[in-house]
N, C-alpha and C. Protein backbone atom coordinates (compact mmCIF):
# COMPACT_ATOMS: atom_id res chain seq x y z
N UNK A 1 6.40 -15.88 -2.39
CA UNK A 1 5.16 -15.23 -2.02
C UNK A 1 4.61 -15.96 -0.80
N UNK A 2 4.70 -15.43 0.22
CA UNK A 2 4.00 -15.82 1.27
C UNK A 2 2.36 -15.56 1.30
N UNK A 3 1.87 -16.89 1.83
CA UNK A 3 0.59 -16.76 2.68
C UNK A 3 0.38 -16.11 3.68
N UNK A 4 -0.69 -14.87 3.45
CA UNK A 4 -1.04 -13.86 4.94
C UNK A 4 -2.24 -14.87 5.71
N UNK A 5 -1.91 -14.82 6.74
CA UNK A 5 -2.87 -15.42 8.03
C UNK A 5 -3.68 -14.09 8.39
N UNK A 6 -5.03 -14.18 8.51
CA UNK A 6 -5.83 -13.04 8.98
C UNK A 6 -5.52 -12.49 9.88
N UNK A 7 -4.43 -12.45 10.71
CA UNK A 7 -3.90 -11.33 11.55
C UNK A 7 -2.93 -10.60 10.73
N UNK A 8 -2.25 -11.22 9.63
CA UNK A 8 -1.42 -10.55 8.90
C UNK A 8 -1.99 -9.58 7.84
N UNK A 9 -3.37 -10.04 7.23
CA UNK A 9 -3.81 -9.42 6.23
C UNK A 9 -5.20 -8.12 6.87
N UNK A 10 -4.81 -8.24 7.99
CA UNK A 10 -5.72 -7.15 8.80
C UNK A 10 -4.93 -6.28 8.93
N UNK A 11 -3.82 -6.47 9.98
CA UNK A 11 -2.89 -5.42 9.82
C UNK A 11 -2.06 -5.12 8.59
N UNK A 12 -1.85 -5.97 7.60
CA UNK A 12 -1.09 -5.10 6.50
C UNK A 12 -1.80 -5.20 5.33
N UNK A 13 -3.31 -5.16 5.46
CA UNK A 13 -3.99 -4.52 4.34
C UNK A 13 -5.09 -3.88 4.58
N UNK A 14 -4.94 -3.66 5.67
CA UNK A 14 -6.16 -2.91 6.66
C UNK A 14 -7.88 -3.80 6.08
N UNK A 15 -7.33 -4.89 6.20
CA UNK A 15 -9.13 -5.57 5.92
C UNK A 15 -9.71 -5.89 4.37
N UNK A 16 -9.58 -5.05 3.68
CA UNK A 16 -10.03 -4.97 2.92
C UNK A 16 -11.07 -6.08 1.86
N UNK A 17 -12.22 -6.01 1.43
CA UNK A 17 -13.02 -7.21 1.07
C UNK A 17 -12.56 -8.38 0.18
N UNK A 18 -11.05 -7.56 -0.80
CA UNK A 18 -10.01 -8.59 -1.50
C UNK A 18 -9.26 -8.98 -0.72
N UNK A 19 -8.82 -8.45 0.18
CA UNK A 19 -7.74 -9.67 1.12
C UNK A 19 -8.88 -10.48 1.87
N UNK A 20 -9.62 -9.93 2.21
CA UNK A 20 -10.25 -11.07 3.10
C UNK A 20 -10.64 -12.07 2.46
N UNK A 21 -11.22 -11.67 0.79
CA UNK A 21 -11.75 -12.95 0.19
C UNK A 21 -10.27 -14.15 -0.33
N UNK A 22 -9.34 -13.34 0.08
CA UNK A 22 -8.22 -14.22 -0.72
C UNK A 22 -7.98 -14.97 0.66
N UNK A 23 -7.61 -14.65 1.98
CA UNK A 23 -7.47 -14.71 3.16
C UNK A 23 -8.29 -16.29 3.41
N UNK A 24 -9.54 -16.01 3.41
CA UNK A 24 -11.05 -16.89 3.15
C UNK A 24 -10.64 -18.41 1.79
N UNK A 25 -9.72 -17.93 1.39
CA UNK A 25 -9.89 -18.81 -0.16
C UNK A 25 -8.54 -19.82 0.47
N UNK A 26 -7.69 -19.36 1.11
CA UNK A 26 -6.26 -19.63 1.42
C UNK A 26 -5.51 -19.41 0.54
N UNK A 27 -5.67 -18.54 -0.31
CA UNK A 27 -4.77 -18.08 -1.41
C UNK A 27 -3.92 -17.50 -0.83
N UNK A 28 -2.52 -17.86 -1.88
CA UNK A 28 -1.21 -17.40 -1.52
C UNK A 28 -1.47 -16.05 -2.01
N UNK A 29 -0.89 -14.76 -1.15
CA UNK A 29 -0.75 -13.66 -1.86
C UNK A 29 0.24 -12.81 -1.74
N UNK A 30 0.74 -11.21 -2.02
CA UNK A 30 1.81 -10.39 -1.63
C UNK A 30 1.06 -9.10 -1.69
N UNK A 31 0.64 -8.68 -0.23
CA UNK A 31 0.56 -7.30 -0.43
C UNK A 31 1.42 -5.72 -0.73
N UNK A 32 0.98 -5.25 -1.02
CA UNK A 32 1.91 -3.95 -1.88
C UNK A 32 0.83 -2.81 -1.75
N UNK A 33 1.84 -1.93 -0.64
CA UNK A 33 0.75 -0.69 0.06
C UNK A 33 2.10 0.51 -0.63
N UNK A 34 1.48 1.33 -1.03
CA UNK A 34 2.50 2.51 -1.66
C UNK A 34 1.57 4.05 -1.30
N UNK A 35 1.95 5.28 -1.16
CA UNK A 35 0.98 6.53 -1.01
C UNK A 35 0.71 6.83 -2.15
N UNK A 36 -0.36 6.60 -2.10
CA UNK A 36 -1.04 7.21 -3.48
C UNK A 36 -0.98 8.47 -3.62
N UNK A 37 -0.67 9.21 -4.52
CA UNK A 37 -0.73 10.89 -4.94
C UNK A 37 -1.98 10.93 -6.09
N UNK A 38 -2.52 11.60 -5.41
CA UNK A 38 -3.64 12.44 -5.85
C UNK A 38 -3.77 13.05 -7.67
N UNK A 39 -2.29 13.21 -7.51
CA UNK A 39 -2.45 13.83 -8.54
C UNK A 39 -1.63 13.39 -9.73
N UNK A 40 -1.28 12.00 -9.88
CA UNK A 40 -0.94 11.58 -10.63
C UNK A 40 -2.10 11.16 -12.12
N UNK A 41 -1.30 11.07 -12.82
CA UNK A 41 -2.79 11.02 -13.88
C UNK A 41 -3.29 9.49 -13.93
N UNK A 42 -2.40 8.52 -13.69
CA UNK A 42 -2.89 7.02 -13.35
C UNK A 42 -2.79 6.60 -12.64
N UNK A 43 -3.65 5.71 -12.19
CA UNK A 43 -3.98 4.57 -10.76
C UNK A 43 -2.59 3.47 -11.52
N UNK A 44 -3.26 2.86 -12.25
CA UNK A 44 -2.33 2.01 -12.72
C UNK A 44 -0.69 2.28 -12.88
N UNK A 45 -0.35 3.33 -13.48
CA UNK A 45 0.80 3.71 -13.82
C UNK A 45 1.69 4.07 -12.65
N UNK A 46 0.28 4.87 -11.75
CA UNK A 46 1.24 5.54 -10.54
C UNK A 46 2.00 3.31 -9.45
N UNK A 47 0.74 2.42 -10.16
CA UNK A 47 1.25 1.38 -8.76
C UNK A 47 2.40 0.59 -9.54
N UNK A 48 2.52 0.61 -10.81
CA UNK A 48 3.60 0.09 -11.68
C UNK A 48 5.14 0.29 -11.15
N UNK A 49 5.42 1.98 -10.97
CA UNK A 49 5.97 3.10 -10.96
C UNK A 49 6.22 2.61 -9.17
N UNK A 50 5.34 2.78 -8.62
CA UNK A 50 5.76 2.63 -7.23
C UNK A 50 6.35 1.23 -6.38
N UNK A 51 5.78 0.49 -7.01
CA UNK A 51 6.33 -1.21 -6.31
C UNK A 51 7.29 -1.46 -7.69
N UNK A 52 7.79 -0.63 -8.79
CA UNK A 52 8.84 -1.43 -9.37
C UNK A 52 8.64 -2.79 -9.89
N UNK A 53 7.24 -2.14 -10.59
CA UNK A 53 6.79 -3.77 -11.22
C UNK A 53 6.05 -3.29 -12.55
N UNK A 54 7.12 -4.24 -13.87
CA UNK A 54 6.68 -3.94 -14.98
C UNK A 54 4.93 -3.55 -15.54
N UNK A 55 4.78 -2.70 -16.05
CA UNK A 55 3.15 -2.08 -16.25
C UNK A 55 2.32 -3.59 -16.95
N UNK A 56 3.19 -4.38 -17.53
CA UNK A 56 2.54 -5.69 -18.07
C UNK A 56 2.02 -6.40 -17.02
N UNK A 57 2.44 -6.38 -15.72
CA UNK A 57 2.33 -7.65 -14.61
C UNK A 57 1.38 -6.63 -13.75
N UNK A 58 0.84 -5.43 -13.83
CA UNK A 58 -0.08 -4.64 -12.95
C UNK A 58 -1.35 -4.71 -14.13
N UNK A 59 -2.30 -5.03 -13.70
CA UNK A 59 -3.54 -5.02 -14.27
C UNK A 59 -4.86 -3.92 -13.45
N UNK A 60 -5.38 -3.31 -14.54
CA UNK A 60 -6.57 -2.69 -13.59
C UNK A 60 -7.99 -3.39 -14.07
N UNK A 61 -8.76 -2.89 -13.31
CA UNK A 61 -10.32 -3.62 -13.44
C UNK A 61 -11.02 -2.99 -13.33
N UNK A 62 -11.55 -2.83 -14.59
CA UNK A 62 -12.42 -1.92 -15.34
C UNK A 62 -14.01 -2.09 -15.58
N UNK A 63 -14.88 -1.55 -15.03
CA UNK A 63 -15.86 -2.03 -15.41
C UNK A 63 -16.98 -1.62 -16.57
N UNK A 64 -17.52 -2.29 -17.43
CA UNK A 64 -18.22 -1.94 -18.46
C UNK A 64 -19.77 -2.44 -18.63
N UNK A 65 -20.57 -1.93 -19.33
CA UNK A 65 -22.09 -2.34 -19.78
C UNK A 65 -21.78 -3.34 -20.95
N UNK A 66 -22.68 -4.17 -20.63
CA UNK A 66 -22.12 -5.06 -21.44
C UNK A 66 -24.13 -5.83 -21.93
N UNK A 67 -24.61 -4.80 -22.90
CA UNK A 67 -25.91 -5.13 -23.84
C UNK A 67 -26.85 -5.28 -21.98
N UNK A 68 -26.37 -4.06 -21.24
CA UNK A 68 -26.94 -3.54 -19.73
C UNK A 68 -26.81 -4.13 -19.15
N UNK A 69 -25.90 -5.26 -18.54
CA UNK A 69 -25.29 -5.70 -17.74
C UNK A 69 -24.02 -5.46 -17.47
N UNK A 70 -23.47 -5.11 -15.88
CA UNK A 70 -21.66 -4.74 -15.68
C UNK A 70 -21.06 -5.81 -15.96
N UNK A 71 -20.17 -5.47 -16.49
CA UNK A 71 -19.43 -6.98 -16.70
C UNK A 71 -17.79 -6.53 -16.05
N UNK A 72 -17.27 -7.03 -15.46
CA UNK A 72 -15.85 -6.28 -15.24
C UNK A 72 -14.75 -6.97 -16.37
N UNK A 73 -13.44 -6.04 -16.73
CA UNK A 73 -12.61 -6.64 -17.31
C UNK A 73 -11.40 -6.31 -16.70
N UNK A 74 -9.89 -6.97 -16.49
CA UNK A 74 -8.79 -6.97 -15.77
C UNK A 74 -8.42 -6.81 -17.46
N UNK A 75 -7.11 -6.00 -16.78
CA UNK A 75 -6.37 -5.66 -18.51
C UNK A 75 -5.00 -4.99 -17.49
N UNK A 76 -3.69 -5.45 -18.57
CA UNK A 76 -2.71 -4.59 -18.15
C UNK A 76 -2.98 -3.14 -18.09
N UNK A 77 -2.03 -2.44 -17.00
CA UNK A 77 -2.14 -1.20 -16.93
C UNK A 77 -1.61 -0.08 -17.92
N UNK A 78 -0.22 -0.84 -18.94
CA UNK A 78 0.13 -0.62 -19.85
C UNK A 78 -0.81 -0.16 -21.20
N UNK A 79 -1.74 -0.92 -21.35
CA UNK A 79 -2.87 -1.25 -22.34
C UNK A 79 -4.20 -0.60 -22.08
N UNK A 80 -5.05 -0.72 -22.85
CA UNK A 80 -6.28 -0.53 -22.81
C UNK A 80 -7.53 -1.74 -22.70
N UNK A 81 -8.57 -1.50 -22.59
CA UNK A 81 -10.03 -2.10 -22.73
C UNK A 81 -10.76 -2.06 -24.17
N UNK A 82 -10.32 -3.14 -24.51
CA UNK A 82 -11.13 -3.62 -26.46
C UNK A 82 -12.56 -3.55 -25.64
N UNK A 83 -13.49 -3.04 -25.90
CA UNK A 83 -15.05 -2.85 -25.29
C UNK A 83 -15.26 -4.33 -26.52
N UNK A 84 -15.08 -3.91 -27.97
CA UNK A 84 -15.65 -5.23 -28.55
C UNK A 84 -15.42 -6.50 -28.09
N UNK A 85 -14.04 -6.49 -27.81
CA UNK A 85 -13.77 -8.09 -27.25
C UNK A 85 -14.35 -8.37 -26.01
N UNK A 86 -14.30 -7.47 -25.36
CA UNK A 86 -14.81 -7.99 -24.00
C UNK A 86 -16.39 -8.15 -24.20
N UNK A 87 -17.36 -7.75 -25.06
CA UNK A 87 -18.66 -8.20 -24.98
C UNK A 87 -18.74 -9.35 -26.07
N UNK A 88 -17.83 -9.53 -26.84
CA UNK A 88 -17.37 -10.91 -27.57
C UNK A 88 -17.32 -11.93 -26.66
N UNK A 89 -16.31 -11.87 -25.58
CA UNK A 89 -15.88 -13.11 -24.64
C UNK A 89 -17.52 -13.39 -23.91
N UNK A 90 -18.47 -12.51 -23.52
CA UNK A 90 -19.10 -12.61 -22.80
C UNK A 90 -20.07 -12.93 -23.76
N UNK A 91 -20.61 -13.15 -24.81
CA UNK A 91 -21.45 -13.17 -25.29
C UNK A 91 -22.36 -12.23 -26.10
N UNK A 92 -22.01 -11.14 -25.76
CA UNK A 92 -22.51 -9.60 -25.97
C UNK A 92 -22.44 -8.79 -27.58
N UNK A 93 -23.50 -7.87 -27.73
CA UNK A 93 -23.26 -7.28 -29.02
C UNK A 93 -22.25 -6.07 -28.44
N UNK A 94 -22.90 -5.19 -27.92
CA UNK A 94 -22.50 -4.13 -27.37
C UNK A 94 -21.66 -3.46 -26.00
N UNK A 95 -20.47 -2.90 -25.85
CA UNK A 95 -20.01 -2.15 -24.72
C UNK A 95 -19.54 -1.31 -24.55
N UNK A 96 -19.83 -0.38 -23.58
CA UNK A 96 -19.23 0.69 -23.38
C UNK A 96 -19.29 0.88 -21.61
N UNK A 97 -18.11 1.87 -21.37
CA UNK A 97 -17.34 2.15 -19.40
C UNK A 97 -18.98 1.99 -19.07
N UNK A 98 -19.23 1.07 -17.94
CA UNK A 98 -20.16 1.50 -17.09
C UNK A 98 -20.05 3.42 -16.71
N UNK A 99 -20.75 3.70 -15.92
CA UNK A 99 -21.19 4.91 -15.03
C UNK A 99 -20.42 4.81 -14.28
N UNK A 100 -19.54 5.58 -13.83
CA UNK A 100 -18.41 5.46 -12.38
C UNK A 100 -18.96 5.54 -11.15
N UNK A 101 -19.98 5.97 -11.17
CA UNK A 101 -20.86 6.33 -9.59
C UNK A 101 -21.33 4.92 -9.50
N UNK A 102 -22.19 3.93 -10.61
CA UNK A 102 -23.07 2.79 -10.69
C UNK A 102 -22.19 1.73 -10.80
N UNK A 103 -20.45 1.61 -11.12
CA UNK A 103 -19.39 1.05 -10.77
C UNK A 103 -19.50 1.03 -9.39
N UNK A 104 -19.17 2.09 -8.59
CA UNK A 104 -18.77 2.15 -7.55
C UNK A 104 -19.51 1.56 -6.49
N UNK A 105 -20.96 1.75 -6.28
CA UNK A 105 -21.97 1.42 -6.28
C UNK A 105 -22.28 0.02 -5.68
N UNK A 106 -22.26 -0.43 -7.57
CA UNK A 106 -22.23 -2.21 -7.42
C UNK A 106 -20.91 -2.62 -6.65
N UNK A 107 -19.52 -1.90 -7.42
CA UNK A 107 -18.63 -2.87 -6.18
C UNK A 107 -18.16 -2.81 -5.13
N UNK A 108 -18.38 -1.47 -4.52
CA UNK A 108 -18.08 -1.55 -3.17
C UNK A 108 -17.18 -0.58 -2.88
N UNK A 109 -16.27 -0.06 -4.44
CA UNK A 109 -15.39 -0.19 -3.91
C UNK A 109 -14.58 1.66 -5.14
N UNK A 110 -14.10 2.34 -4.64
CA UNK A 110 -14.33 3.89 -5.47
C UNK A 110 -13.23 3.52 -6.73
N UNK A 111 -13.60 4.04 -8.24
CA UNK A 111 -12.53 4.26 -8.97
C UNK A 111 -11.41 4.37 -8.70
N UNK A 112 -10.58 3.90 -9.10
CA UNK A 112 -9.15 3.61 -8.75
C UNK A 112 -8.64 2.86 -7.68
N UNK A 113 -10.13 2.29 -7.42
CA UNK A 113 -9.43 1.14 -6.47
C UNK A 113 -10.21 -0.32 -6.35
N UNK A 114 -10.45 0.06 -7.61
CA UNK A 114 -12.02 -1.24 -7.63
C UNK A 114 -11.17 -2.56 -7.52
N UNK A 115 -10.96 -3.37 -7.29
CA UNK A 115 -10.73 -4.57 -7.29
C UNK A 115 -11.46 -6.02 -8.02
N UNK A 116 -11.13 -6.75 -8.77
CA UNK A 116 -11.87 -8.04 -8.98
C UNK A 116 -12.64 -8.86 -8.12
N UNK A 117 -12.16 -8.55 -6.61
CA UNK A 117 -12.03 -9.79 -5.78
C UNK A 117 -12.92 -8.50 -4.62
N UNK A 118 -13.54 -10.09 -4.13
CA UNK A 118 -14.78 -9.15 -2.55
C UNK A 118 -15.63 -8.08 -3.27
N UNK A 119 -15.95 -8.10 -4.31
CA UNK A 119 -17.10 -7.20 -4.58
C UNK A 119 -18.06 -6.92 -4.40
N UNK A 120 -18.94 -5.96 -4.04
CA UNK A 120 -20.55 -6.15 -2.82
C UNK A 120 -21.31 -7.00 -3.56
N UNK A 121 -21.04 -6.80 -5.12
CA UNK A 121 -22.04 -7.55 -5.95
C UNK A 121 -21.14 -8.27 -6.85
N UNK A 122 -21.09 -9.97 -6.88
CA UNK A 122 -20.09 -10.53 -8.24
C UNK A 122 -20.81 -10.26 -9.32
N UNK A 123 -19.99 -9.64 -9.80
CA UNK A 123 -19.97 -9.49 -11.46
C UNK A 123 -19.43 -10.30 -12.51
N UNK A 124 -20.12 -10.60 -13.49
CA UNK A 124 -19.08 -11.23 -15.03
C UNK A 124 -17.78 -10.98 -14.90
N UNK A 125 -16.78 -11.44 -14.71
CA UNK A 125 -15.40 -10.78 -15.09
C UNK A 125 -14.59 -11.97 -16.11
N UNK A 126 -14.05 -10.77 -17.13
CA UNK A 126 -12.92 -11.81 -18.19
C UNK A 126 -11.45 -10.97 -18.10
N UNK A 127 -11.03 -11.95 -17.72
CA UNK A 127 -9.09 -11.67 -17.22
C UNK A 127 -8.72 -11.62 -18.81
N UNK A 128 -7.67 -10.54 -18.70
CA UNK A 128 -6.98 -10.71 -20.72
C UNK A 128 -6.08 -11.91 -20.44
N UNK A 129 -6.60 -12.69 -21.22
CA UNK A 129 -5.43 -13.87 -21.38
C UNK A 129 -3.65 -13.72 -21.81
N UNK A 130 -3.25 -12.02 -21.88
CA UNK A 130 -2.26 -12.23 -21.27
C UNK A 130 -1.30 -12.28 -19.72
N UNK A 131 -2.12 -12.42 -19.17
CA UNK A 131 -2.03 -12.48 -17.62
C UNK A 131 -1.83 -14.21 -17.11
N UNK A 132 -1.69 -15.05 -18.33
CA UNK A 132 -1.29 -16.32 -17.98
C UNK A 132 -0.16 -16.39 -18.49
N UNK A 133 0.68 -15.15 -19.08
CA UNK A 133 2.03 -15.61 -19.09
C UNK A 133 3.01 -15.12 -18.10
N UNK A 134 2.56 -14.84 -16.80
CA UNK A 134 3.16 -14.45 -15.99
C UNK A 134 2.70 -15.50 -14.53
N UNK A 135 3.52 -15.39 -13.64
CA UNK A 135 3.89 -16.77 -12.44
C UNK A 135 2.64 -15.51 -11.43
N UNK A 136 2.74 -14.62 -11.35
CA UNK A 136 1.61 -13.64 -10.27
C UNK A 136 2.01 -11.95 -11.75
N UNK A 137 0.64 -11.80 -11.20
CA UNK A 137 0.00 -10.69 -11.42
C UNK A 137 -0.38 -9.27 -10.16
N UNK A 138 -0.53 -8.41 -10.24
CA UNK A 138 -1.11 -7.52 -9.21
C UNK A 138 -2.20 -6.86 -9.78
N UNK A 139 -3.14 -6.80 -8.69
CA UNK A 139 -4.38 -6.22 -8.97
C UNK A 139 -4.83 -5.03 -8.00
N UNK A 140 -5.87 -4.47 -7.90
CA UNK A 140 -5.91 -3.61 -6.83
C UNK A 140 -6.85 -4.06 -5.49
N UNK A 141 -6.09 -4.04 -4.06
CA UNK A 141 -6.32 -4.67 -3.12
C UNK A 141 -7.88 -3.93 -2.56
N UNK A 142 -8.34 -3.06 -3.07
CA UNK A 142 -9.71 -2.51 -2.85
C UNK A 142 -9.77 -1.28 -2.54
N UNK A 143 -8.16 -0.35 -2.42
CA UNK A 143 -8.16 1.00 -2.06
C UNK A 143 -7.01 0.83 -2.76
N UNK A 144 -6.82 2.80 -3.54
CA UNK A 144 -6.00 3.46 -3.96
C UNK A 144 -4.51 3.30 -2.86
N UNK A 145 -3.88 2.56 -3.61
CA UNK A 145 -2.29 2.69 -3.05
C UNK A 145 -2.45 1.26 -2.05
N UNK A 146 -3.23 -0.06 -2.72
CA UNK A 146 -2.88 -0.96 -1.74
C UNK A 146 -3.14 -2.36 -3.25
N UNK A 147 -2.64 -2.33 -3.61
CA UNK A 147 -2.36 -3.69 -4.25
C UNK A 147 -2.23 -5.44 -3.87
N UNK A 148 -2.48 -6.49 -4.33
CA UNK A 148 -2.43 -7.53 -4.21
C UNK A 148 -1.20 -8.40 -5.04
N UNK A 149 -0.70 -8.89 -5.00
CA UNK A 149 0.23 -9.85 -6.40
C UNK A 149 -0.37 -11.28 -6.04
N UNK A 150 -1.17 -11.98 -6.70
CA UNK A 150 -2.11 -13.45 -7.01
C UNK A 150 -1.11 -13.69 -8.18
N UNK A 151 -1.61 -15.35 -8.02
CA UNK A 151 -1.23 -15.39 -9.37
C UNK A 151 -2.29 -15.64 -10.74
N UNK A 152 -2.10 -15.76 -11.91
CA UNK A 152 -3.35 -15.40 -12.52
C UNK A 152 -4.46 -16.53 -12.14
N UNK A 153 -3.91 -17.89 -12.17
CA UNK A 153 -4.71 -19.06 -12.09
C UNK A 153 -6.10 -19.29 -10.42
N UNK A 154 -5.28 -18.34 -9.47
CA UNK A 154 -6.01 -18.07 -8.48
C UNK A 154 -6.57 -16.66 -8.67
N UNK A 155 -6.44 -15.70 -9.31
CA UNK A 155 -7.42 -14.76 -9.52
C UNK A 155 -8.78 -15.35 -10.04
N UNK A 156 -8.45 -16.31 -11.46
CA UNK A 156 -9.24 -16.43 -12.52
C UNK A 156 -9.94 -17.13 -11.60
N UNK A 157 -9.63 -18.19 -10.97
CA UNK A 157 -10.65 -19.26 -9.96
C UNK A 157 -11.74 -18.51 -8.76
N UNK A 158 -11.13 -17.90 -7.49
CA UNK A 158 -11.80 -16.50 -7.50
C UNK A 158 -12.94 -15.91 -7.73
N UNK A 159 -12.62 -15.34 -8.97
CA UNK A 159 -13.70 -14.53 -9.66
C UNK A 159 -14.42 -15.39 -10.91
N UNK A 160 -14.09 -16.73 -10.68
CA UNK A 160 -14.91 -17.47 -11.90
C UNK A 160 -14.68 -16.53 -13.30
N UNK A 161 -13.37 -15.89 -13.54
CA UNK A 161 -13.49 -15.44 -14.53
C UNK A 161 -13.20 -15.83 -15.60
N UNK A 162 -13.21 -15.67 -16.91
CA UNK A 162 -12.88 -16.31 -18.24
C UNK A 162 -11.70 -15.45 -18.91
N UNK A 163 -11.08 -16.30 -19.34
CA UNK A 163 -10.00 -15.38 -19.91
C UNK A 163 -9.87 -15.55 -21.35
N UNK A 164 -9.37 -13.99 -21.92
CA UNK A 164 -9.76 -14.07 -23.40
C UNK A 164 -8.87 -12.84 -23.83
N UNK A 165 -8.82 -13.11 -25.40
CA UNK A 165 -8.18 -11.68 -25.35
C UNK A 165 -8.84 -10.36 -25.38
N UNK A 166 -8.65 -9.40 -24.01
CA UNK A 166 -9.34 -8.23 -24.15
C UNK A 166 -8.87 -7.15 -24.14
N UNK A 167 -7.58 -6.85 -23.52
CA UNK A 167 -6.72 -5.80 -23.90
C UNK A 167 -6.13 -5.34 -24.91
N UNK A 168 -5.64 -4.25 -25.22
CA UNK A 168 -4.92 -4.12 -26.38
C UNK A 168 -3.73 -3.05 -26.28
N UNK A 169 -2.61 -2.64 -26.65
CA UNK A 169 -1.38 -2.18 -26.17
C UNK A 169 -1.70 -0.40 -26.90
């Protein structure tokens, strides 16, 4: 996995507020740009499917209310979002999907391409702690059809996130 130099991560990720913050961090990363189709029924599934990378090692980031606060959660793309666990890890009684417009909103950044990383507003985020059994992970680089591969230990640092178990298969 090579390190992109900000001439590299301009031109091959067209900017975006997660490369730049990884760019900014000196994090090692691997970008992964694929055409997104419209009409596939998953973000996740369709970037699994397209870079040839098991649905366990692609994570999406999901955001939820968490007792009225967003809290974001990273979860394989394979899996789902435990709403209980994730307002467990955080402290929380209650959760359920944020608002997709009031997602979008706070991060900057449209459904299906929200990213953990460069968000207009940082949010809570808890990584599923199975994302530390893998050497890099991919996340979404801040637009539909442009991915990142971090590895988990520099995501989690990053986004100050906590990791716990929140996914479920």
């Amino acid at each position: 996995m090579a390190k992109k130099s900000k001439k590299q991560q301009e031109k091959g990720a067209g900017g975006t507020p997660a490369t730049v913050a990884l760019t900014a961090a000196g994090v090692e990363f691997t970008v992964h740009s694929y055409d997104h189709d419209p009409s596939h029924p998953s973000y996740g599934d369709e970037a699994a499917e397209a870079m040839g990378v098991s649905p366990d090692r692609v994570f999406k980031t999901l955001v939820a209310d968490v007792d009225g606060a967003l809290v974001v959660g990273v979860v394989p793309v394979a899996g789902s979002l435990d709403l209980k666990a994730l307002a467990a890890a955080v402290g929380g009684k209650k959760a359920a999907m944020a608002d997709p417009a009031l997602a979008e909103r706070t991060t900057g950044y449209v459904r299906g391409g929200i990213s953990p990383l460069g968000q207009r507003k940082r949010l809570r985020t808890v990584l599923d702690e199975s994302a530390s059994s893998h050497a890099t992970i991919c996340v979404s680089a801040g637009r539909r059809g442009l991915e990142v591969e971090v590895s988990p230990a520099d995501l989690a640092n990053l986004t100050q996130a906590a990791l716990a178990r929140i996914g479920r298969a």
